[in-house]
Each structure stands twice: as structure tokens, then as C-alpha cells.
ModelCIF file with pLDDT and N, C-alpha, C, O atoms, coordinates in Angstrom:
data_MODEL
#
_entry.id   MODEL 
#
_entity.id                         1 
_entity.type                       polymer 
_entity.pdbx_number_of_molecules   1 
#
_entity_poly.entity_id                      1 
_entity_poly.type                           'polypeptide(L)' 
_entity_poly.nstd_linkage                   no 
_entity_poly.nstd_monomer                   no 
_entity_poly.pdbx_seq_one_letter_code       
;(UNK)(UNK)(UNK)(UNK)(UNK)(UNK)(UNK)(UNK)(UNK)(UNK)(UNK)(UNK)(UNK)(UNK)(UNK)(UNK)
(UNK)(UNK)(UNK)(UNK)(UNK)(UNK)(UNK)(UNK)(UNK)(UNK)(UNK)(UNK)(UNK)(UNK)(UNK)(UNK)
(UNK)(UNK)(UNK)(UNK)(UNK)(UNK)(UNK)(UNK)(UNK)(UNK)(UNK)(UNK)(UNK)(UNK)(UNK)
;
_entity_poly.pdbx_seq_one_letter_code_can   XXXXXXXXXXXXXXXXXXXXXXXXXXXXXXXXXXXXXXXXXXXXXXX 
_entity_poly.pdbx_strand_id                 A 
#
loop_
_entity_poly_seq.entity_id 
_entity_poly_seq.num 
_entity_poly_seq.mon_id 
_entity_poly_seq.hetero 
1 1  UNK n 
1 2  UNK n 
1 3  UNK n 
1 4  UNK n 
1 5  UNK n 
1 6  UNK n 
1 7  UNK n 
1 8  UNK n 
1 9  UNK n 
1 10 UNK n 
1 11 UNK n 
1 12 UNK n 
1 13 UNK n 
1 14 UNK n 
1 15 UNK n 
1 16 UNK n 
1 17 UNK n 
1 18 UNK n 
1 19 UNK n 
1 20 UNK n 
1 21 UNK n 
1 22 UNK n 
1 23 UNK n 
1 24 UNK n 
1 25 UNK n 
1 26 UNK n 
1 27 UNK n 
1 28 UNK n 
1 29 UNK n 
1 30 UNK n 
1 31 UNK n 
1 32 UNK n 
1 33 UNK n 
1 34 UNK n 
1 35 UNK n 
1 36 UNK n 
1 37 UNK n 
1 38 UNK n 
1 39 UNK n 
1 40 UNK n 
1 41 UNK n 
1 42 UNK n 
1 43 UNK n 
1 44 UNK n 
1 45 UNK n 
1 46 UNK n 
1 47 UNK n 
#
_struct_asym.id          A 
_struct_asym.entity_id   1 
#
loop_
_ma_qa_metric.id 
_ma_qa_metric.mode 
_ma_qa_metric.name 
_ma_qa_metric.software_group_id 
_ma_qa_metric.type 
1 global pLDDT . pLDDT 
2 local  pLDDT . pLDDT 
#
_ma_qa_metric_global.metric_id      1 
_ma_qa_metric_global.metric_value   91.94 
_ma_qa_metric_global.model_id       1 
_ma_qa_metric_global.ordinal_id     1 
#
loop_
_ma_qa_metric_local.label_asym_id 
_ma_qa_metric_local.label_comp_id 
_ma_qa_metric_local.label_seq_id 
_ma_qa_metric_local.metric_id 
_ma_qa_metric_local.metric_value 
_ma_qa_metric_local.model_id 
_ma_qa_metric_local.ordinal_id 
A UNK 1  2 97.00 1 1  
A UNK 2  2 98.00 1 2  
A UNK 3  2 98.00 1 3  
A UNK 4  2 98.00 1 4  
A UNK 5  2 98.00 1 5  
A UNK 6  2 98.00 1 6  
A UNK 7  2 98.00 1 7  
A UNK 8  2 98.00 1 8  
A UNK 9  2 98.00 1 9  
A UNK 10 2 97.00 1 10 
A UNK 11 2 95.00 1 11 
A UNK 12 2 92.00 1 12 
A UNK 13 2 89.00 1 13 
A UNK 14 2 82.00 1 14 
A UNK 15 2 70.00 1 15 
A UNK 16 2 69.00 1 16 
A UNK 17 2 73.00 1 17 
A UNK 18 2 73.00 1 18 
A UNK 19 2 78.00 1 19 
A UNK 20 2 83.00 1 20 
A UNK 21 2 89.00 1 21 
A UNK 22 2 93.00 1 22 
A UNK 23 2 93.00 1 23 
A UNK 24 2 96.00 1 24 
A UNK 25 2 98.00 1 25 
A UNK 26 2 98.00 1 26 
A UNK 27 2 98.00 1 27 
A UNK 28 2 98.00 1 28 
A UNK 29 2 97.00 1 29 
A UNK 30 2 96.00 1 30 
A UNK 31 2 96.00 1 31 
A UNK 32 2 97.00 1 32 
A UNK 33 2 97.00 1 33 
A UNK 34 2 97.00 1 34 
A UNK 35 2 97.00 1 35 
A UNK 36 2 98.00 1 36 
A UNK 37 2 98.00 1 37 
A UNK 38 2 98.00 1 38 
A UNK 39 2 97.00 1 39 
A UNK 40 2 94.00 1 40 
A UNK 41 2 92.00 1 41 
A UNK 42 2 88.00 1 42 
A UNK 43 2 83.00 1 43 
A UNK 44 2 81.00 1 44 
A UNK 45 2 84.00 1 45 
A UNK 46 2 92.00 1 46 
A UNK 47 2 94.00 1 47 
#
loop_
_atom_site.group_PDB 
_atom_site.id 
_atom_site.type_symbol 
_atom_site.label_atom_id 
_atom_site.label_alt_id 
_atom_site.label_comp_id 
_atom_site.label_asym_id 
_atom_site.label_entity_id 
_atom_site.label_seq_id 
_atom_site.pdbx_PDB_ins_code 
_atom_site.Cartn_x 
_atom_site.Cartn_y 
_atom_site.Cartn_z 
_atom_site.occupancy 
_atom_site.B_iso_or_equiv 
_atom_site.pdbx_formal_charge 
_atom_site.auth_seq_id 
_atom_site.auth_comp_id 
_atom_site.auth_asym_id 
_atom_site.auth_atom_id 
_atom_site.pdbx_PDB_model_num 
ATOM 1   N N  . UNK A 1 1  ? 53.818 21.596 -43.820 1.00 97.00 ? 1  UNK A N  1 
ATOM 2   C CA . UNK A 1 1  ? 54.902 22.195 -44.582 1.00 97.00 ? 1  UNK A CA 1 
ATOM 3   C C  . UNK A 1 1  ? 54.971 23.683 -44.263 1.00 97.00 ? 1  UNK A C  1 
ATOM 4   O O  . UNK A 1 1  ? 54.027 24.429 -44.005 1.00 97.00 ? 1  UNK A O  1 
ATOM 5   N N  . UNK A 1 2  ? 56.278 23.972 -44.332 1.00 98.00 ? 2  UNK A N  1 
ATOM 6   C CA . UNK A 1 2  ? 56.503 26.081 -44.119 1.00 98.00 ? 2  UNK A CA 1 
ATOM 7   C C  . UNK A 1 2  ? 55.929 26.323 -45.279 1.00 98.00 ? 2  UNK A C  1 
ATOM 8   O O  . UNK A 1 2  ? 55.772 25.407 -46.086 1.00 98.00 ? 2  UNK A O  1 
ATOM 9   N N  . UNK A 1 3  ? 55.482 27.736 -45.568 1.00 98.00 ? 3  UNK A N  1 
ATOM 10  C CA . UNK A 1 3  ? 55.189 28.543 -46.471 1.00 98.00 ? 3  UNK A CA 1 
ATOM 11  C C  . UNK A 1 3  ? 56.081 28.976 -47.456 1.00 98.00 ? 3  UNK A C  1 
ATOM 12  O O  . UNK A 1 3  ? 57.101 29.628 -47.233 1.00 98.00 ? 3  UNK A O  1 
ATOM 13  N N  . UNK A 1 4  ? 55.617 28.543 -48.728 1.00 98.00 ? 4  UNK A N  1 
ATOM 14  C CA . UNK A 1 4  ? 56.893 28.813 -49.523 1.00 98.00 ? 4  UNK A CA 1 
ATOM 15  C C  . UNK A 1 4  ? 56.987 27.042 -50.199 1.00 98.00 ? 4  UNK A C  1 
ATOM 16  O O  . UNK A 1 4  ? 57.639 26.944 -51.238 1.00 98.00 ? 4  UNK A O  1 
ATOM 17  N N  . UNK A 1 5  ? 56.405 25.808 -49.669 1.00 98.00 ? 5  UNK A N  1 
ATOM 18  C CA . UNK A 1 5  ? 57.182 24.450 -49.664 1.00 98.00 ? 5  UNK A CA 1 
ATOM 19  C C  . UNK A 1 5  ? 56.312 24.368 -50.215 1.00 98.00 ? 5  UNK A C  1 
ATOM 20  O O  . UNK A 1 5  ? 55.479 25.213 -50.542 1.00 98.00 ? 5  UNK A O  1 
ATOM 21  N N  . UNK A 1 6  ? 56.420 22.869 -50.473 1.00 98.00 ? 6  UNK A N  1 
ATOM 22  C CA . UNK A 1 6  ? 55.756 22.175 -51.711 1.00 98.00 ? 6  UNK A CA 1 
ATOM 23  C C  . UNK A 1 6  ? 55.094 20.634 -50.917 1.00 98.00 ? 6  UNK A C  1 
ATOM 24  O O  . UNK A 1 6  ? 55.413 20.070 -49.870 1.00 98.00 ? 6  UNK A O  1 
ATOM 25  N N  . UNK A 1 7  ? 54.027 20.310 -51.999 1.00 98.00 ? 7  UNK A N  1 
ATOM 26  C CA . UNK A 1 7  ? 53.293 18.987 -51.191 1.00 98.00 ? 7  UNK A CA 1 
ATOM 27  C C  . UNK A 1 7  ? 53.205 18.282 -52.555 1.00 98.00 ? 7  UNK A C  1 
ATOM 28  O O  . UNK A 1 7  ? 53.614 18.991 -53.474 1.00 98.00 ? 7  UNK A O  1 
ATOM 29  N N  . UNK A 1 8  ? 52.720 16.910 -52.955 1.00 98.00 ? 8  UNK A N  1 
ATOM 30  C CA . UNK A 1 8  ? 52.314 16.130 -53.615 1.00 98.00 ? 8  UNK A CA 1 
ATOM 31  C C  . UNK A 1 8  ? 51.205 15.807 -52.678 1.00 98.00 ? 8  UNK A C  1 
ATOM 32  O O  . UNK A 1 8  ? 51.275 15.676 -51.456 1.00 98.00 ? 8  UNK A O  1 
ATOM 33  N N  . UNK A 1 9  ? 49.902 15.674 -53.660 1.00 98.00 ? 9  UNK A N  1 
ATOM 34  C CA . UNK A 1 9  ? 48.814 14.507 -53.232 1.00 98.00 ? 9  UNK A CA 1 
ATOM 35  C C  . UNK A 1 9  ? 47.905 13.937 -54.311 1.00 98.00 ? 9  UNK A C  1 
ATOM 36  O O  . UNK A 1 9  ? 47.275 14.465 -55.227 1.00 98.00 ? 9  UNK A O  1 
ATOM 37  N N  . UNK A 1 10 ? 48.058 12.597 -53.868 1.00 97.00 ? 10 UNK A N  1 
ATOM 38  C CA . UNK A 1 10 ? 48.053 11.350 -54.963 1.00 97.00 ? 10 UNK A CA 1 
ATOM 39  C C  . UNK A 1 10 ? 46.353 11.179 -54.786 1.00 97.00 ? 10 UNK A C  1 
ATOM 40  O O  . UNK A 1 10 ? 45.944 11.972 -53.939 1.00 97.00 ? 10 UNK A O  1 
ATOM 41  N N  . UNK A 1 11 ? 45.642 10.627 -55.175 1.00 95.00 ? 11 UNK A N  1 
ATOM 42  C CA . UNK A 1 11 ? 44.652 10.182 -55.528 1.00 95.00 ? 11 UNK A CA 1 
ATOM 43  C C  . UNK A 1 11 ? 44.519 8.563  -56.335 1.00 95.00 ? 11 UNK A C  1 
ATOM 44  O O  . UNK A 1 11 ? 44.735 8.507  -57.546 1.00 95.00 ? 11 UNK A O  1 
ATOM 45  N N  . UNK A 1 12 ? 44.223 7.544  -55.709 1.00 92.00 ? 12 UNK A N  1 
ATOM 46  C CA . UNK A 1 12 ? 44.246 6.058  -56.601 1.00 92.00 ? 12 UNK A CA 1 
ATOM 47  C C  . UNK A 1 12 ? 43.071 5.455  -56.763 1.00 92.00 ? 12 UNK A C  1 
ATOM 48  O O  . UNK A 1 12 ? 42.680 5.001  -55.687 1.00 92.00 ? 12 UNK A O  1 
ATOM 49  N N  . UNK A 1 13 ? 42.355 5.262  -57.626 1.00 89.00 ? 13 UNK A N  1 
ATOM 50  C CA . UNK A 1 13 ? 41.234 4.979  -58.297 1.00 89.00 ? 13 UNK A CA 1 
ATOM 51  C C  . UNK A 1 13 ? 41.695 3.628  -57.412 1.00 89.00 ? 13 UNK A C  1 
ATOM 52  O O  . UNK A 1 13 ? 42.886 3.494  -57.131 1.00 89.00 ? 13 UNK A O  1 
ATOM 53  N N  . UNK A 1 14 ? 40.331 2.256  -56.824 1.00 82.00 ? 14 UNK A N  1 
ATOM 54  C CA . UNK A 1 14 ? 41.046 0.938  -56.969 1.00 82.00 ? 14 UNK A CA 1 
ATOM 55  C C  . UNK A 1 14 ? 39.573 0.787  -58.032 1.00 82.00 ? 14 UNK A C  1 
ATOM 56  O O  . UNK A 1 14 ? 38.616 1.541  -58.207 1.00 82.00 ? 14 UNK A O  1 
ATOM 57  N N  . UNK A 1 15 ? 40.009 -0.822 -58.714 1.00 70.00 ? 15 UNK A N  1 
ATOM 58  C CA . UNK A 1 15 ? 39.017 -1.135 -59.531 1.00 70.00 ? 15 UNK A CA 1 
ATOM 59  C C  . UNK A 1 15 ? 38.468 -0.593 -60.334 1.00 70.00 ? 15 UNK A C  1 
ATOM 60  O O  . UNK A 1 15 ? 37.498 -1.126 -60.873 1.00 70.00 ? 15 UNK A O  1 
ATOM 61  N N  . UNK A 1 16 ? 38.859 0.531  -60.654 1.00 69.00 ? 16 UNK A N  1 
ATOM 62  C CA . UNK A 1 16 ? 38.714 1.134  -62.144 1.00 69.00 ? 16 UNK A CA 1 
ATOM 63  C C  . UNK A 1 16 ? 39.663 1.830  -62.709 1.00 69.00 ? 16 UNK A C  1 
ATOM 64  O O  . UNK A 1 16 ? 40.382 2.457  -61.931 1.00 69.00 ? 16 UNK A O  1 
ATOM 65  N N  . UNK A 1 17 ? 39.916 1.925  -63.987 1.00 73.00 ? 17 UNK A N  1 
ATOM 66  C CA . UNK A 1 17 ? 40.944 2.967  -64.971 1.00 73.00 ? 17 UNK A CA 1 
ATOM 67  C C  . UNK A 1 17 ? 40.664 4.342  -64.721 1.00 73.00 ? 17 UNK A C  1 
ATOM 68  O O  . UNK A 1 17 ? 39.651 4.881  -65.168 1.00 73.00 ? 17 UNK A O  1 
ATOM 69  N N  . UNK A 1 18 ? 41.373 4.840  -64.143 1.00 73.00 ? 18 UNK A N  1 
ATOM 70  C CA . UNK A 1 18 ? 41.011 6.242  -63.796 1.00 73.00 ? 18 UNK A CA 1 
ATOM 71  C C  . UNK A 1 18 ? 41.173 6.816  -65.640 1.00 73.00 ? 18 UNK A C  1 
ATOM 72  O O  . UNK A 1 18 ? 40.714 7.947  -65.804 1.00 73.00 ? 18 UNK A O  1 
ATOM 73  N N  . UNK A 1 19 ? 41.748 6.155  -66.913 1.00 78.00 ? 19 UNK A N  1 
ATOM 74  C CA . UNK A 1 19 ? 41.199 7.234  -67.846 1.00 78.00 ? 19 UNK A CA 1 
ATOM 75  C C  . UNK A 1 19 ? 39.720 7.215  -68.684 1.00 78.00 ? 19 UNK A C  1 
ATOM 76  O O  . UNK A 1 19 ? 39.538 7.615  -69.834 1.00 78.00 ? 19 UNK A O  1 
ATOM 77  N N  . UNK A 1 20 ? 38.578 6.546  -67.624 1.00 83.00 ? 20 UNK A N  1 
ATOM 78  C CA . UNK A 1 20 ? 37.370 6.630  -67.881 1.00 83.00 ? 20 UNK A CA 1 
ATOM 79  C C  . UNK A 1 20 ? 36.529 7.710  -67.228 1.00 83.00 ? 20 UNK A C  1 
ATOM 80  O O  . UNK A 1 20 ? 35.333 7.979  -67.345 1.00 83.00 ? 20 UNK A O  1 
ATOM 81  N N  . UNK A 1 21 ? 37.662 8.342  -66.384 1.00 89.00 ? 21 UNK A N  1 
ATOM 82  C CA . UNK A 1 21 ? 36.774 9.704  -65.340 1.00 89.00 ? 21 UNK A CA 1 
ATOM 83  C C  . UNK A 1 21 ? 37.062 10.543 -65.596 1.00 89.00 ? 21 UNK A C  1 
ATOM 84  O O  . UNK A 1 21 ? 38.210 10.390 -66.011 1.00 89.00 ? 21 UNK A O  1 
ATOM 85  N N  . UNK A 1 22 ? 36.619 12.144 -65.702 1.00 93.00 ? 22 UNK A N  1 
ATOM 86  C CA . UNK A 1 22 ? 37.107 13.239 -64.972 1.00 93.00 ? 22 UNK A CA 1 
ATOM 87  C C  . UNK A 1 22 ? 37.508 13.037 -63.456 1.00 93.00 ? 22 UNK A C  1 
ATOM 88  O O  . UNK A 1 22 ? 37.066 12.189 -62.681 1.00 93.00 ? 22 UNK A O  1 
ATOM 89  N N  . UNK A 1 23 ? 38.224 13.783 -63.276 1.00 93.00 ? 23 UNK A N  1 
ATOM 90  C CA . UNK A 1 23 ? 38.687 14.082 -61.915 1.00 93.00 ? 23 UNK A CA 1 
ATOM 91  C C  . UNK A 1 23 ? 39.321 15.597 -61.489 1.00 93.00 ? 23 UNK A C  1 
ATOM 92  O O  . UNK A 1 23 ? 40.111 16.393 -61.995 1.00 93.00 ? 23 UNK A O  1 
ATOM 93  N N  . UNK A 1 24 ? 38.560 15.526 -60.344 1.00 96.00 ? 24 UNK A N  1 
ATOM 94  C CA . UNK A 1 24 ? 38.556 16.800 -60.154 1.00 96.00 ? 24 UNK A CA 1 
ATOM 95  C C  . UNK A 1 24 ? 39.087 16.837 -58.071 1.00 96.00 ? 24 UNK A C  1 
ATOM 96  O O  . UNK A 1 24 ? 38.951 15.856 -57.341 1.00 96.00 ? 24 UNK A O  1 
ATOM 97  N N  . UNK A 1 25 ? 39.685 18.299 -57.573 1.00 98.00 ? 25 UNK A N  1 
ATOM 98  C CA . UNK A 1 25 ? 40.353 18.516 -56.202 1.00 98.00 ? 25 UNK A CA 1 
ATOM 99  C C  . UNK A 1 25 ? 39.173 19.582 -56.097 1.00 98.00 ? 25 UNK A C  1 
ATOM 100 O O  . UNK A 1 25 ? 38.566 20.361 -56.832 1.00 98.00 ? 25 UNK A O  1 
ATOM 101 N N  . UNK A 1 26 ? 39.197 19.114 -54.571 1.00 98.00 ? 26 UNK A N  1 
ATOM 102 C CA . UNK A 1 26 ? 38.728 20.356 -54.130 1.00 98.00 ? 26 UNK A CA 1 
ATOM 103 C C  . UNK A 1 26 ? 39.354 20.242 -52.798 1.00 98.00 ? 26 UNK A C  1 
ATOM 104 O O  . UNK A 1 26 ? 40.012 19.249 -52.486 1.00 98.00 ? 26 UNK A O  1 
ATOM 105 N N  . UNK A 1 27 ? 39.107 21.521 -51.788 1.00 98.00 ? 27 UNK A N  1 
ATOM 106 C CA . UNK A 1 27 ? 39.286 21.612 -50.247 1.00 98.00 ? 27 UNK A CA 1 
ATOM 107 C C  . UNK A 1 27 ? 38.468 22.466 -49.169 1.00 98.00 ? 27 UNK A C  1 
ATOM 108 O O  . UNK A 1 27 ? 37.863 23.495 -49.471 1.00 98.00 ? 27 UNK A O  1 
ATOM 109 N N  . UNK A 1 28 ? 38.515 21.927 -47.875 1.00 98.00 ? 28 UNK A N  1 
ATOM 110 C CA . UNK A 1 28 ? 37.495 22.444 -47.206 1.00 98.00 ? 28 UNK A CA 1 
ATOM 111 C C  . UNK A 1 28 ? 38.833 22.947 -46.187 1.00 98.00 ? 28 UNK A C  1 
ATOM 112 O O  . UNK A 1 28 ? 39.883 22.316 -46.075 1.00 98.00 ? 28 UNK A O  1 
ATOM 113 N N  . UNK A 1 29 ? 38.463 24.390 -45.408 1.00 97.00 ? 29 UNK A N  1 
ATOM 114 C CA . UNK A 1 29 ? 39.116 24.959 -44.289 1.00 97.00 ? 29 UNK A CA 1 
ATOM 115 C C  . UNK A 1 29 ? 38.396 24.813 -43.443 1.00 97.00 ? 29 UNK A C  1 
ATOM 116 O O  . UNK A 1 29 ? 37.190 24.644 -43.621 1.00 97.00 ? 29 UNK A O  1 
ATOM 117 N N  . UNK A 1 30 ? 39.087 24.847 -42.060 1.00 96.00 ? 30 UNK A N  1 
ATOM 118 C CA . UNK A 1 30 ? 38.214 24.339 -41.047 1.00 96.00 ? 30 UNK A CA 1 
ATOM 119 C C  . UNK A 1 30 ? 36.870 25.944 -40.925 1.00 96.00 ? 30 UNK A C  1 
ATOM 120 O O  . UNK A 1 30 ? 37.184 27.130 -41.029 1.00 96.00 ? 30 UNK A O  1 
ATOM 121 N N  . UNK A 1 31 ? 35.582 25.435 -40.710 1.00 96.00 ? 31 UNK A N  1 
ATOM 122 C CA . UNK A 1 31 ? 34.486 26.733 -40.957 1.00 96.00 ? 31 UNK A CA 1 
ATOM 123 C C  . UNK A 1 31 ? 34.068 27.420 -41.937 1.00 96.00 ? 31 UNK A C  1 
ATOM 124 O O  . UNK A 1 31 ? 33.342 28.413 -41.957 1.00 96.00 ? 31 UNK A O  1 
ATOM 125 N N  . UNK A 1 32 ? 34.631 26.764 -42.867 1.00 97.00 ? 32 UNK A N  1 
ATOM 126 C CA . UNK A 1 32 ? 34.542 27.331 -44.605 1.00 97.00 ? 32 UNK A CA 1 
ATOM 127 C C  . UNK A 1 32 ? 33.256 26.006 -45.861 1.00 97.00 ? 32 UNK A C  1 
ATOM 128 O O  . UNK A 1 32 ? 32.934 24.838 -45.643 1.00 97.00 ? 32 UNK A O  1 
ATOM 129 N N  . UNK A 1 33 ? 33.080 26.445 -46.428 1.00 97.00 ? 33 UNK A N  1 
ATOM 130 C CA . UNK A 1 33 ? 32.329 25.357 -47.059 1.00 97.00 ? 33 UNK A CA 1 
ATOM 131 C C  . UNK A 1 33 ? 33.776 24.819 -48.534 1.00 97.00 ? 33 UNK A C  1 
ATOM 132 O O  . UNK A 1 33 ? 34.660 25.455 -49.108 1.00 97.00 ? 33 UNK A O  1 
ATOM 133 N N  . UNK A 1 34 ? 33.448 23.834 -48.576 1.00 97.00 ? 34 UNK A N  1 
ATOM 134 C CA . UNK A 1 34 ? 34.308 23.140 -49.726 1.00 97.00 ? 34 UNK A CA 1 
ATOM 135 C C  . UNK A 1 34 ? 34.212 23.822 -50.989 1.00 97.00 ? 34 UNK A C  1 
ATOM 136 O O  . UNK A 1 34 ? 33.164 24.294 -51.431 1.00 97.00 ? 34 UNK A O  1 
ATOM 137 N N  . UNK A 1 35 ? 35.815 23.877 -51.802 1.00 97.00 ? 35 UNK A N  1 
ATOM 138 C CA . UNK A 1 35 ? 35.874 25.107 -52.710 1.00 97.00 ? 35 UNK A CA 1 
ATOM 139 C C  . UNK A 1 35 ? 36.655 24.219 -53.743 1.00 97.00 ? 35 UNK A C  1 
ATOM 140 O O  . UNK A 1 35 ? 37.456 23.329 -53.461 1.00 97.00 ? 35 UNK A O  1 
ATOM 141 N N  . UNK A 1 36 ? 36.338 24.557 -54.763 1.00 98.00 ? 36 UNK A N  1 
ATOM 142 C CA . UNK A 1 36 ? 36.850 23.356 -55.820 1.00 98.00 ? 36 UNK A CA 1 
ATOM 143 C C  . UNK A 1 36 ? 38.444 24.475 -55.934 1.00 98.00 ? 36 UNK A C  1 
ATOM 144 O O  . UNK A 1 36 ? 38.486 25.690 -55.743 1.00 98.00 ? 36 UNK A O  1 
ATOM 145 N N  . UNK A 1 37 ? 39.777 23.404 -56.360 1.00 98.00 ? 37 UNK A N  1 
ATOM 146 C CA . UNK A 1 37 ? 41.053 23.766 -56.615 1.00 98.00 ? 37 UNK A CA 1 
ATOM 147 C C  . UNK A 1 37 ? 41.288 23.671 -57.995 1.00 98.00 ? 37 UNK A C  1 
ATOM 148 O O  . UNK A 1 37 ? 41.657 24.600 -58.713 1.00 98.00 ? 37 UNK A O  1 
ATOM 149 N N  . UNK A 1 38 ? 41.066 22.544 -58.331 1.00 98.00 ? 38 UNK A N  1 
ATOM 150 C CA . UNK A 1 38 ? 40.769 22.027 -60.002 1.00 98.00 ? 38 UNK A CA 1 
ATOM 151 C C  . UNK A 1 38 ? 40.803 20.766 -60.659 1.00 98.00 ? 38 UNK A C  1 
ATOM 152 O O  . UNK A 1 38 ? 40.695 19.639 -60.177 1.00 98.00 ? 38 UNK A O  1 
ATOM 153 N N  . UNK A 1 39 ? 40.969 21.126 -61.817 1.00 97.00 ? 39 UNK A N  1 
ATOM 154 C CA . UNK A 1 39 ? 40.096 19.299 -62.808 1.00 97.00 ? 39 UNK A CA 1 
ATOM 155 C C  . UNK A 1 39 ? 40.991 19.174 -63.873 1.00 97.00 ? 39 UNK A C  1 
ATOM 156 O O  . UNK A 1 39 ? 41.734 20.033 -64.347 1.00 97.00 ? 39 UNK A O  1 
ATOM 157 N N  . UNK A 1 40 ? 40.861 18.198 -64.142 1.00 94.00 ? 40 UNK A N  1 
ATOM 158 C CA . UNK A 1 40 ? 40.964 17.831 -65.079 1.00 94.00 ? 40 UNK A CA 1 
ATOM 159 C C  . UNK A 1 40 ? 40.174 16.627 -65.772 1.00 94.00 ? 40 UNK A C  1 
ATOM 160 O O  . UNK A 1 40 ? 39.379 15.820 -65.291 1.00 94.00 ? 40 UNK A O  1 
ATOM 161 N N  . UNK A 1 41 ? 40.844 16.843 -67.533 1.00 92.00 ? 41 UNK A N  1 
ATOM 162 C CA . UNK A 1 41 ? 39.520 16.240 -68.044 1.00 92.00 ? 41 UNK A CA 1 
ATOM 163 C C  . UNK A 1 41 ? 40.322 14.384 -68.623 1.00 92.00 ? 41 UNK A C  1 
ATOM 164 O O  . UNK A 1 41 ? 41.518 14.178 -68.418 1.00 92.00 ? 41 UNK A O  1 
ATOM 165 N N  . UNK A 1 42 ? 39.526 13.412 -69.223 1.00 88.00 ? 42 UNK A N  1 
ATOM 166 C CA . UNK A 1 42 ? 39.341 11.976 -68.941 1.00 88.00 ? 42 UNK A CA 1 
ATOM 167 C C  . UNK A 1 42 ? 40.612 11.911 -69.985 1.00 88.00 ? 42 UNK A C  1 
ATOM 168 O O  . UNK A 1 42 ? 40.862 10.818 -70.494 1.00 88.00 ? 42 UNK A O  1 
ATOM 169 N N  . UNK A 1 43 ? 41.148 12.667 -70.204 1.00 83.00 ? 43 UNK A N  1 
ATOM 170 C CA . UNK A 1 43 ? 42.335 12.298 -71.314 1.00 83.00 ? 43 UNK A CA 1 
ATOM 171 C C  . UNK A 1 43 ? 43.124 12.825 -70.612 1.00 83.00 ? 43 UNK A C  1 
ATOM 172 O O  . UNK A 1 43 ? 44.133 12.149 -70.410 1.00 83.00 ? 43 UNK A O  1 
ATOM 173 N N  . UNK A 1 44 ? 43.069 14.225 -69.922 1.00 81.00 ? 44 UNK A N  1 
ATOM 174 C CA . UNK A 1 44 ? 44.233 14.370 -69.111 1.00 81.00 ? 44 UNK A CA 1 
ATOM 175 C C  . UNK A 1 44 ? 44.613 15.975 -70.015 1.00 81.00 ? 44 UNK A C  1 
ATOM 176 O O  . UNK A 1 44 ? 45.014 16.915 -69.329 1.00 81.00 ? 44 UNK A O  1 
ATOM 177 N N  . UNK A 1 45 ? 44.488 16.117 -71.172 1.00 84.00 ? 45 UNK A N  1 
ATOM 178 C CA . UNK A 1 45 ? 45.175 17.189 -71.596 1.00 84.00 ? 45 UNK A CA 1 
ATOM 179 C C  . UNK A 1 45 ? 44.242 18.681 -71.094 1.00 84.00 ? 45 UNK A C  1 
ATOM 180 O O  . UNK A 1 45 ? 44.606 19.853 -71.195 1.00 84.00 ? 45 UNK A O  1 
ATOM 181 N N  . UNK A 1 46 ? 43.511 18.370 -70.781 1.00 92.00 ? 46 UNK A N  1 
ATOM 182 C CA . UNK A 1 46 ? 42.772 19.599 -70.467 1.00 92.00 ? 46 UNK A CA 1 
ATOM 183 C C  . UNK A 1 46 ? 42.374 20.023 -69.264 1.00 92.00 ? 46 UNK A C  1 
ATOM 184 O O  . UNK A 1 46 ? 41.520 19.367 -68.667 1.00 92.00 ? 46 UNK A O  1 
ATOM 185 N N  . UNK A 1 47 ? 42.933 21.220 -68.679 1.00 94.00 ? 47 UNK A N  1 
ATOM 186 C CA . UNK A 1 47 ? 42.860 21.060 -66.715 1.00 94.00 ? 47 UNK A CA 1 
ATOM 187 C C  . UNK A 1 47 ? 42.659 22.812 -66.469 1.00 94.00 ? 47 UNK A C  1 
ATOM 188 O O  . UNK A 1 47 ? 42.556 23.268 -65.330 1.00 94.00 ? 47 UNK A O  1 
#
């Protein structure tokens, strides 16, 4: 995408209810160590 644009990215639990987890993003750059983006919590209201 240009700078400035927008992305969606999905995440799909299989075989379990994802509202029994936290879940949480993170990302790695290429030569960088992995850096958390963010979370949220097992109900969802809290991120």
C-alpha cells in the first residue's frame, strides 16, 4: 500500500472461540527484533 493508505488484517482462531483469549499484534522489520503493536483483552472492550 502508498503511504497515507489503509490495510485490514484478520486473524481466525480455528477450533476455538476466540472470546476465551487475549489477543494480542505484534511486528517484526526486516533486522529488527519483534515489537508488540497491540492487545486486546478476552471481552474485547479493553485494548
Amino acid at each position: 500500500v502508498q503511504a497515507g493508505g489503509s490495510l485490514r488484517l484478520s486473524c481466525t482462531t480455528s477450533g476455538r472461540t476466540v472470546s476465551n483469549y487475549a489477543m494480542g499484534w505484534f511486528r517484526q522489520a526486516a533486522g529488527k527484533e519483534r515489537e508488540f503493536v497491540g492487545a486486546i483483552n478476552r471481552s474485547g472492550g479493553t485494548t
